[in-house]
Protein backbone atom coordinates (compact mmCIF):
# COMPACT_ATOMS: atom_id res chain seq x y z
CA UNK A 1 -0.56 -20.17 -26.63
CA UNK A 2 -2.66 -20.09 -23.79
CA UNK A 3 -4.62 -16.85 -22.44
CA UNK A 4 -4.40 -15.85 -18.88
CA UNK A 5 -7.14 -13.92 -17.75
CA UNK A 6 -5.65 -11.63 -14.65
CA UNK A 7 -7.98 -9.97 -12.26
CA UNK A 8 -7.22 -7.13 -9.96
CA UNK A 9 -9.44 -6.02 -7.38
CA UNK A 10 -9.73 -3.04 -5.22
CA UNK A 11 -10.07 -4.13 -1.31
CA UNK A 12 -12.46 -0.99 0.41
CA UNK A 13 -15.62 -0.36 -1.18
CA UNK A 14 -14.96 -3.28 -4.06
CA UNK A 15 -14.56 -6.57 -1.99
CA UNK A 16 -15.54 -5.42 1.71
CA UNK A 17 -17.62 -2.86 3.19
CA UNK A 18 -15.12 -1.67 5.61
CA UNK A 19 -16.23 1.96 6.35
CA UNK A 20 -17.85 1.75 9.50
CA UNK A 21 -14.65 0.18 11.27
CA UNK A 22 -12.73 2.86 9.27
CA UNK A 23 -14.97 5.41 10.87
CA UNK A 24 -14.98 4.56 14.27
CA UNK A 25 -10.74 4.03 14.34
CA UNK A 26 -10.92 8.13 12.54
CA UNK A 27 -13.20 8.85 14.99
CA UNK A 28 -11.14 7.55 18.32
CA UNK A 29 -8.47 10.00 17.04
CA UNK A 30 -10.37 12.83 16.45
CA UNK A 31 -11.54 11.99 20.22
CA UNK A 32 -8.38 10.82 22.39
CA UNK A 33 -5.66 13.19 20.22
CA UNK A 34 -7.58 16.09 18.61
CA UNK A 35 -10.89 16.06 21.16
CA UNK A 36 -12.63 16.62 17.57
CA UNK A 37 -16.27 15.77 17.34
CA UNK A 38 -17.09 12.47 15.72
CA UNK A 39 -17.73 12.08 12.03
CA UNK A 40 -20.36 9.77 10.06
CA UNK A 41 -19.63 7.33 7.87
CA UNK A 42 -20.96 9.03 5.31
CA UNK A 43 -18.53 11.77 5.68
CA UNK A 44 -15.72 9.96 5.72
CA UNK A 45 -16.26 7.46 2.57
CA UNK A 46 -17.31 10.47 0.49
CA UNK A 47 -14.02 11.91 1.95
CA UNK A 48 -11.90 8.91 0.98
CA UNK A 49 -13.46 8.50 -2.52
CA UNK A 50 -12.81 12.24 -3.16
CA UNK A 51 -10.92 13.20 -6.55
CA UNK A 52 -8.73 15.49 -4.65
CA UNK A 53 -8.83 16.31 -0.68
CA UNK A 54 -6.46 16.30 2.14
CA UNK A 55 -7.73 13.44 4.32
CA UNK A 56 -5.76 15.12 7.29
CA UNK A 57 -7.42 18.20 7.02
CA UNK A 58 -10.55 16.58 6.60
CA UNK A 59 -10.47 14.08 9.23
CA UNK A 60 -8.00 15.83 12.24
CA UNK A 61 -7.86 19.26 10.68
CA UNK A 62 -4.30 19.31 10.50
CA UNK A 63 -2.55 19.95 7.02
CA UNK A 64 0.09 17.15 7.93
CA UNK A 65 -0.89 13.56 8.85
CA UNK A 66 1.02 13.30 12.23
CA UNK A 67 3.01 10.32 13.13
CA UNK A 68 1.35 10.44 16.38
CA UNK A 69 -1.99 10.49 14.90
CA UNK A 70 -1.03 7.99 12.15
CA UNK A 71 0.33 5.45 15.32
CA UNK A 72 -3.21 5.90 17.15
CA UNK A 73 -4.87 5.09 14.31
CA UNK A 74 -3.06 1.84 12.97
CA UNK A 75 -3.39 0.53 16.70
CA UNK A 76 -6.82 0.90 17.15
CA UNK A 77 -7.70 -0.39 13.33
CA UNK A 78 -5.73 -3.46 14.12
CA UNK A 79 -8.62 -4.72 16.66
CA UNK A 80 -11.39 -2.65 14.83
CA UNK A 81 -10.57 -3.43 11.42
CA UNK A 82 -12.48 -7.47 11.70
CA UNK A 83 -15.63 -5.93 14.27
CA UNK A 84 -18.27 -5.06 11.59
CA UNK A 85 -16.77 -5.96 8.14
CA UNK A 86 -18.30 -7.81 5.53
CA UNK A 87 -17.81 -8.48 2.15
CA UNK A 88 -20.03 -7.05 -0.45
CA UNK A 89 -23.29 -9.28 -1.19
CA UNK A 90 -22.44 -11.57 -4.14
CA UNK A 91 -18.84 -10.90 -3.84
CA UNK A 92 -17.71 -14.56 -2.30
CA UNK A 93 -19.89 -16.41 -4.99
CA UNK A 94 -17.70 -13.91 -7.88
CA UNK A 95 -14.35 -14.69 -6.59
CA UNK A 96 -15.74 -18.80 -6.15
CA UNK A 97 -16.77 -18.70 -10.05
CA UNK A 98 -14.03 -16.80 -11.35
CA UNK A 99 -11.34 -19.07 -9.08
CA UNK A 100 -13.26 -22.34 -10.64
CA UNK A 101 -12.95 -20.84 -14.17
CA UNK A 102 -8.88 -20.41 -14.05
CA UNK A 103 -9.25 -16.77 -13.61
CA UNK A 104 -5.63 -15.59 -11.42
CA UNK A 105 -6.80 -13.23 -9.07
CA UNK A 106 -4.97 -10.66 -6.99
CA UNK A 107 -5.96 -7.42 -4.20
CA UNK A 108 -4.06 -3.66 -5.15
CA UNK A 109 -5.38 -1.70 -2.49
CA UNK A 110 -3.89 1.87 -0.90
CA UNK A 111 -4.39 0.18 2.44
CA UNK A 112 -1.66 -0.89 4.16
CA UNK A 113 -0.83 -4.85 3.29
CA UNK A 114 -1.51 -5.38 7.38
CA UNK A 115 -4.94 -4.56 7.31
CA UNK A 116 -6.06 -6.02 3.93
CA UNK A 117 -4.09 -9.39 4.75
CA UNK A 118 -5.89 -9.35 8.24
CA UNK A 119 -9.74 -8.42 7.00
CA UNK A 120 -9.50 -10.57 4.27
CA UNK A 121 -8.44 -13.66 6.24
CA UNK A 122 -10.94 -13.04 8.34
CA UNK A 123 -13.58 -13.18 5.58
CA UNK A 124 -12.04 -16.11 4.38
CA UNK A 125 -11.49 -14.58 1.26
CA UNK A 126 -7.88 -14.45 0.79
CA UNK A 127 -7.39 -17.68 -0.26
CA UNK A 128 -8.49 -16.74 -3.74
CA UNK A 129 -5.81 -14.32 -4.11
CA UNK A 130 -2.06 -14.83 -5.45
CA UNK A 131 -0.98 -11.33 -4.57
CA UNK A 132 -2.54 -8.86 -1.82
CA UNK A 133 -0.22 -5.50 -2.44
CA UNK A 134 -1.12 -2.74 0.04
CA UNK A 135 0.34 1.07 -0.18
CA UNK A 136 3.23 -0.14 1.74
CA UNK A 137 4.43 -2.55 -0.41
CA UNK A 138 5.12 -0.22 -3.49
CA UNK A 139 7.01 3.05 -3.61
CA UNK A 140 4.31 4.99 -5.39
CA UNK A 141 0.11 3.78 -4.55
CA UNK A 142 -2.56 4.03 -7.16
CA UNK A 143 -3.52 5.92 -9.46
CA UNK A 144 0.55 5.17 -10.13
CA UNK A 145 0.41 1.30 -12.02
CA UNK A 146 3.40 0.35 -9.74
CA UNK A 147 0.86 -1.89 -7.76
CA UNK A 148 -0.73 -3.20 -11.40
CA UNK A 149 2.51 -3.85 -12.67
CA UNK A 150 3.52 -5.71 -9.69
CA UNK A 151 1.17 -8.43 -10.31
CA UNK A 152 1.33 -8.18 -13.63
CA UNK A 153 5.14 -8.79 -13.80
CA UNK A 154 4.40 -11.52 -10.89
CA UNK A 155 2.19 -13.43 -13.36
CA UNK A 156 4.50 -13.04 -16.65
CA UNK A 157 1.42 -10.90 -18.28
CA UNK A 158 1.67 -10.60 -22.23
CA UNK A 159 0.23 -7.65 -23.70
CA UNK A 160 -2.08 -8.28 -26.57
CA UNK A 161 -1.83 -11.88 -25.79
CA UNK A 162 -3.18 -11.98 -21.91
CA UNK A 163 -6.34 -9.96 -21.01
CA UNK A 164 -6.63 -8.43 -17.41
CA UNK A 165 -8.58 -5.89 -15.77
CA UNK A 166 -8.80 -3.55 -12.45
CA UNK A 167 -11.68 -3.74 -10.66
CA UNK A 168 -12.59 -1.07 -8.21
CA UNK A 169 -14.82 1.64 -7.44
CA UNK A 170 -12.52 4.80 -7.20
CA UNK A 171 -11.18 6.92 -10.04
CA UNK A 172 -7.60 5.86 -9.06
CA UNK A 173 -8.51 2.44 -10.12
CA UNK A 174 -9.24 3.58 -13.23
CA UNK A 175 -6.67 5.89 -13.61
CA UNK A 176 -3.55 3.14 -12.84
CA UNK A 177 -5.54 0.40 -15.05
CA UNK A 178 -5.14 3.15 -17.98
CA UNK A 179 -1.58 3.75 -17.10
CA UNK A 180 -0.72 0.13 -16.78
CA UNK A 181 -2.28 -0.80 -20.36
CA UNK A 182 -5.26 -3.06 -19.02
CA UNK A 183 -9.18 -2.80 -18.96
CA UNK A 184 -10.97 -1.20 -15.98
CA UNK A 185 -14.35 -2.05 -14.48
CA UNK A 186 -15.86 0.40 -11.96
CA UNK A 187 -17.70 -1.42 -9.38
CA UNK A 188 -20.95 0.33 -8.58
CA UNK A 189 -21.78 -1.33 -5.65
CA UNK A 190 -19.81 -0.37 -3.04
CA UNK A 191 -18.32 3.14 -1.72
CA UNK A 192 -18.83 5.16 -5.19
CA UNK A 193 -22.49 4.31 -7.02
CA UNK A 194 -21.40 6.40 -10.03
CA UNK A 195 -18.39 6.02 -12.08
CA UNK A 196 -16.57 5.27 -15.20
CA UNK A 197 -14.02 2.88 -17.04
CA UNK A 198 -13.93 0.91 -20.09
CA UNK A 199 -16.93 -1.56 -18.29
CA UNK A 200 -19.19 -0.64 -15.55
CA UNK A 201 -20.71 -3.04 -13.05
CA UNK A 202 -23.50 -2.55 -10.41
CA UNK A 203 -23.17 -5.51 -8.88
CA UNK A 204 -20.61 -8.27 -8.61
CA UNK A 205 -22.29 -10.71 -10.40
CA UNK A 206 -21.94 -8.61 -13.58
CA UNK A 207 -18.50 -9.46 -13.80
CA UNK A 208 -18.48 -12.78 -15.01
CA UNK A 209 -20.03 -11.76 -17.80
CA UNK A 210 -17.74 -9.29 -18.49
CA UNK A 211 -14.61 -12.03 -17.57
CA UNK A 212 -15.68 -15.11 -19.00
């Protein structure tokens, strides 16, 4: 019986640096609905990698995230969202490797599916990937493993006899690789630089090791 090896990443801060687009789409609300100051990206990928926070507070100061708000935002990110990404250095040549090796790859991100379809067209890199499951395409995002499971279900994964593995840089990766039964890797390249999970990385090229 054949082993599949199954490989899920995390999209922001794993794949793609996407935080200064992020920042400047916060930052348009904060201006045009809120007439907040604007925020560096700093703040706000320290805000988003948080444990525990309430990114409305933090971002519009507002307990609620208002539909308003949330409308703004998702039509400004739409155009903004492809400006100044990039993916991660050494993160095209990974994906290139792991695709030539038989590796089935697959994106569970807490962005909506939208955005991560649209960025990582864009970078050319979604052609490696069977799956890309975004927030909105589950009923519960991570650290729940509904978005693990969905892939892992999509590819007929057999525990104990399959091996697969979240890769991301964010303690709800780790958390929903835990609760779906699989192996984590925390990425320490991207958004986070310190982390934990069964294998740490800091930089993509690690991986393969830890794959193959």
């Amino acid at each position: 019986m054949t082993m599949k090896k199954i490989a899920l990443f995390d999209m922001d801060g794993t794949l793609i640096d996407s935080g200064l687009d992020i920042t400047l789409s916060i930052n348009y609300v904060r201006g045009v609905h809120y007439t907040l100051p604007p925020l560096e990206v700093q703040e706000v990928v320290d805000a988003i990698n948080a444990p525990t926070r309430n990114l409305a507070s933090v971002f519009y100061g507002t307990q609620l995230y208002e539909k308003s708000a949330k409308a703004i935002f998702e039509e400004h990110y739409y155009d903004q969202c492809i400006r100044n990404v990039r993916a991660y250095d050494g993160v095209a040549e990974l994906l290139k490797i792991l695709d030539d090796e038989g590796v089935v790859m697959g994106v569970a991100t807490n962005a909506p599916s939208t955005f991560a379809k649209r960025m990582l067209h864009h970078l050319n890199l979604d052609r490696y990937f069977h799956l890309i499951v975004g927030a909105d395409n589950v009923e519960t995002p991570k650290p729940h493993p509904q978005m693990l499971h969905t892939h892992l279900d999509y590819h007929t994964y057999r525990n104990g006899t399959d091996r697969a593995w979240m890769i991301g840089d964010n303690i709800k990766d780790i958390e929903a690789a835990r609760s779906a039964g699989i192996e984590s890797i925390f990425a320490g390249w991207g958004f986070s630089r310190e982390g934990a999970g069964d294998h740490v990385a800091s930089k993509p090229e690690e991986l393969i090791e830890i794959i193959l």
